[in-house]
Protein backbone atom coordinates (compact mmCIF):
# COMPACT_ATOMS: atom_id res chain seq x y z
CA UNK A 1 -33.96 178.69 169.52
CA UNK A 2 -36.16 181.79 170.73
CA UNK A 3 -39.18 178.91 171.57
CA UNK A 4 -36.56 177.01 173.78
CA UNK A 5 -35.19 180.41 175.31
CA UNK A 6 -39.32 181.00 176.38
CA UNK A 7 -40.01 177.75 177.38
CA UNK A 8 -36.67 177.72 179.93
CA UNK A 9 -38.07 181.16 180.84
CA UNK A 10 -41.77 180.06 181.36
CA UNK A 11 -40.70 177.41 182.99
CA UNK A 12 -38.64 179.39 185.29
CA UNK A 13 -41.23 181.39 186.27
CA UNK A 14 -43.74 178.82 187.03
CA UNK A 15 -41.53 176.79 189.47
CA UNK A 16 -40.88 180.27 190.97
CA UNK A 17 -44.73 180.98 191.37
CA UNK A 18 -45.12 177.03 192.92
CA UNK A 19 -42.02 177.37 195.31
CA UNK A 20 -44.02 180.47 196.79
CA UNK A 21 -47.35 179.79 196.74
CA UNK A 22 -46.53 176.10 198.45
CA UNK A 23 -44.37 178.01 201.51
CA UNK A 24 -45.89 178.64 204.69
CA UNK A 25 -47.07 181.90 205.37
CA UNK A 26 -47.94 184.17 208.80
CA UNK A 27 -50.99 183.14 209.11
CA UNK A 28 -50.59 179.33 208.77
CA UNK A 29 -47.31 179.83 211.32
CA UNK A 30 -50.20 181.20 213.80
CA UNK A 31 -52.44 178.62 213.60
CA UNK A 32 -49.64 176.09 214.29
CA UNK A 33 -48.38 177.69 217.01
CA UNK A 34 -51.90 178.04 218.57
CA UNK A 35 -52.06 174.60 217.80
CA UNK A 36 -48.85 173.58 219.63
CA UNK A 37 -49.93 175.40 222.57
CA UNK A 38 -53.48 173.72 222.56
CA UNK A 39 -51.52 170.97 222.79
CA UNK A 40 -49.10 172.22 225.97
CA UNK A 41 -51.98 173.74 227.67
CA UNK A 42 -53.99 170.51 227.93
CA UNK A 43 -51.08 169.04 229.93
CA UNK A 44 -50.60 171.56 232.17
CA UNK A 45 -54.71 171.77 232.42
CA UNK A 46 -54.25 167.74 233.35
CA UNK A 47 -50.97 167.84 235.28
CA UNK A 48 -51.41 170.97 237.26
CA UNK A 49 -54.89 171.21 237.48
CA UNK A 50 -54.72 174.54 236.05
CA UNK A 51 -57.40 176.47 234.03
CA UNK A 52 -56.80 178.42 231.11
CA UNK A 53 -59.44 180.61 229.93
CA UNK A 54 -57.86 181.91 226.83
CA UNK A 55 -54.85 182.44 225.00
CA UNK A 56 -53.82 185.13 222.18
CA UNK A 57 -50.93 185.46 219.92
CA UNK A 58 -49.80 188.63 218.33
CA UNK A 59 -47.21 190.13 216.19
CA UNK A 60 -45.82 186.85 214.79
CA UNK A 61 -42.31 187.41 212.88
CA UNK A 62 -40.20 185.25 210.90
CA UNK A 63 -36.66 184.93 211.02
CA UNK A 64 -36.41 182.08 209.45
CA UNK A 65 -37.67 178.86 206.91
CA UNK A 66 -35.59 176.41 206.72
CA UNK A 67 -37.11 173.63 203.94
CA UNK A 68 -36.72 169.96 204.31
CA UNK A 69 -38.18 166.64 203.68
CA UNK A 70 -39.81 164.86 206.50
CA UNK A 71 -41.18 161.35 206.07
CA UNK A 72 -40.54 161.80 202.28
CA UNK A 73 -42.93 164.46 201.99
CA UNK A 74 -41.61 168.78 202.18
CA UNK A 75 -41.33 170.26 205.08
CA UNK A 76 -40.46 173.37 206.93
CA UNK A 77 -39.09 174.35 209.89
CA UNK A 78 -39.95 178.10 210.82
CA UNK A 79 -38.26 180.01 213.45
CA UNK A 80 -39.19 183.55 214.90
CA UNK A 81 -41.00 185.67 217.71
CA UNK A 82 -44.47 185.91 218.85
CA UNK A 83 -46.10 188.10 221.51
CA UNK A 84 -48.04 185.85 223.69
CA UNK A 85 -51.26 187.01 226.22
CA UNK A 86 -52.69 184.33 228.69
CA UNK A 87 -55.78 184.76 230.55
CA UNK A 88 -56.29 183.14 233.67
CA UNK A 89 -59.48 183.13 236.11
CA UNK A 90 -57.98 185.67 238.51
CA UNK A 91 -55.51 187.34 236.43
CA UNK A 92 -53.87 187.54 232.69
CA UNK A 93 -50.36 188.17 231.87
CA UNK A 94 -48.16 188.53 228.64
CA UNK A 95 -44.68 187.66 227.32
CA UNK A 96 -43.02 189.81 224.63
CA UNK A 97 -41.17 188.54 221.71
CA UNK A 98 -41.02 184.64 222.37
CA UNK A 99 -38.92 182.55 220.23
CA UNK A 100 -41.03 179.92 218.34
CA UNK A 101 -40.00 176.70 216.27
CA UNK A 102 -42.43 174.77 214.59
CA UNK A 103 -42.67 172.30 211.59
CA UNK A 104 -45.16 172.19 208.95
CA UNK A 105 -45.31 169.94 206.24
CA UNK A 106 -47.66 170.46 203.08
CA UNK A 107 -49.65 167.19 202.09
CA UNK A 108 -49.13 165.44 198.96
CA UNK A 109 -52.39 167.22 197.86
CA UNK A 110 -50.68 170.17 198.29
CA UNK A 111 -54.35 171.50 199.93
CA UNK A 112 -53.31 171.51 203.70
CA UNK A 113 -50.69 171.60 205.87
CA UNK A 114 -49.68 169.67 208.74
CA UNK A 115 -47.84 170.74 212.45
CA UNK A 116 -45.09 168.19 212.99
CA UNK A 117 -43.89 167.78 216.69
CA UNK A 118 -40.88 165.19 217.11
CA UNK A 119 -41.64 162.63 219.56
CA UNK A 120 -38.90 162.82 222.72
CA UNK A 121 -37.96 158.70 223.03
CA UNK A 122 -34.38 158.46 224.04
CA UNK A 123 -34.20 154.51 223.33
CA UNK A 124 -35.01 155.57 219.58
CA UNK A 125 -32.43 157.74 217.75
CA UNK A 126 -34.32 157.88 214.69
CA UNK A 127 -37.24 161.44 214.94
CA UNK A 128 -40.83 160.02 215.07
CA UNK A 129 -43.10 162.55 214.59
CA UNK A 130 -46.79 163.61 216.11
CA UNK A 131 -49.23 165.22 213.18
CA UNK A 132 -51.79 167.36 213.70
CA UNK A 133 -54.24 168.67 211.03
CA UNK A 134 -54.14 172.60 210.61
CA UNK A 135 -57.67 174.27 209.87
């Protein structure tokens, strides 16, 4: 009886300790959101023939994680607020407190972590999805 009490316990614990260590964290949410706007800024860059000289993003916060399974493997989708600085040739300006969603998903690995942005195709209801590697 008392081994099956600690090994309900231990096991407990360790799906506790996995759950947590295998959830995105602030500085992973950064990277994908400077990834996602890598990604904006070279179509404006193309479209607009604009030049961006640099970006920074500040202060992330978290409001919230939402887990789910995309394309059979976990997922997240993370919601909050940035502070956002752009620097352009002539001048540089900055946005307080912009919302953010983005969706990661951990590889089956379980070593990296993947920004998911749905593809927009209205003749085809079902999500596809663009993946891009986070470093």
């Amino acid at each position: 009886m008392i081994k099956l009490i600690f090994t309900t316990i231990f096991i407990v614990f360790l799906t506790a300790c996995t759950t947590i260590a295998l959830s995105p964290t602030p500085e992973l949410v950064q990277k994908a959101i400077a990834l996602q706007l890598e990604q904006t800024q070279q179509q404006l860059n193309q479209q607009l023939d604009l030049n961006f000289q640099k970006f920074n993003i500040q202060r992330i916060s978290i409001t919230q994680q939402q887990p789910l399974t995309i394309e059979n493997l976990p997922a997240y989708r993370v919601q909050g607020n940035y502070d956002f600085t752009v620097k352009l040739p002539k001048r540089s300006f900055k946005q307080l407190e912009k919302p953010f969603e983005v969706y990661l998903q951990i590889q089956q690995e379980g070593k990296s972590w993947r920004l998911l942005i749905p593809e927009k195709n209205r003749q085809d209801p079902q999500s596809k999805w663009q993946s891009y590697l986070i470093l």
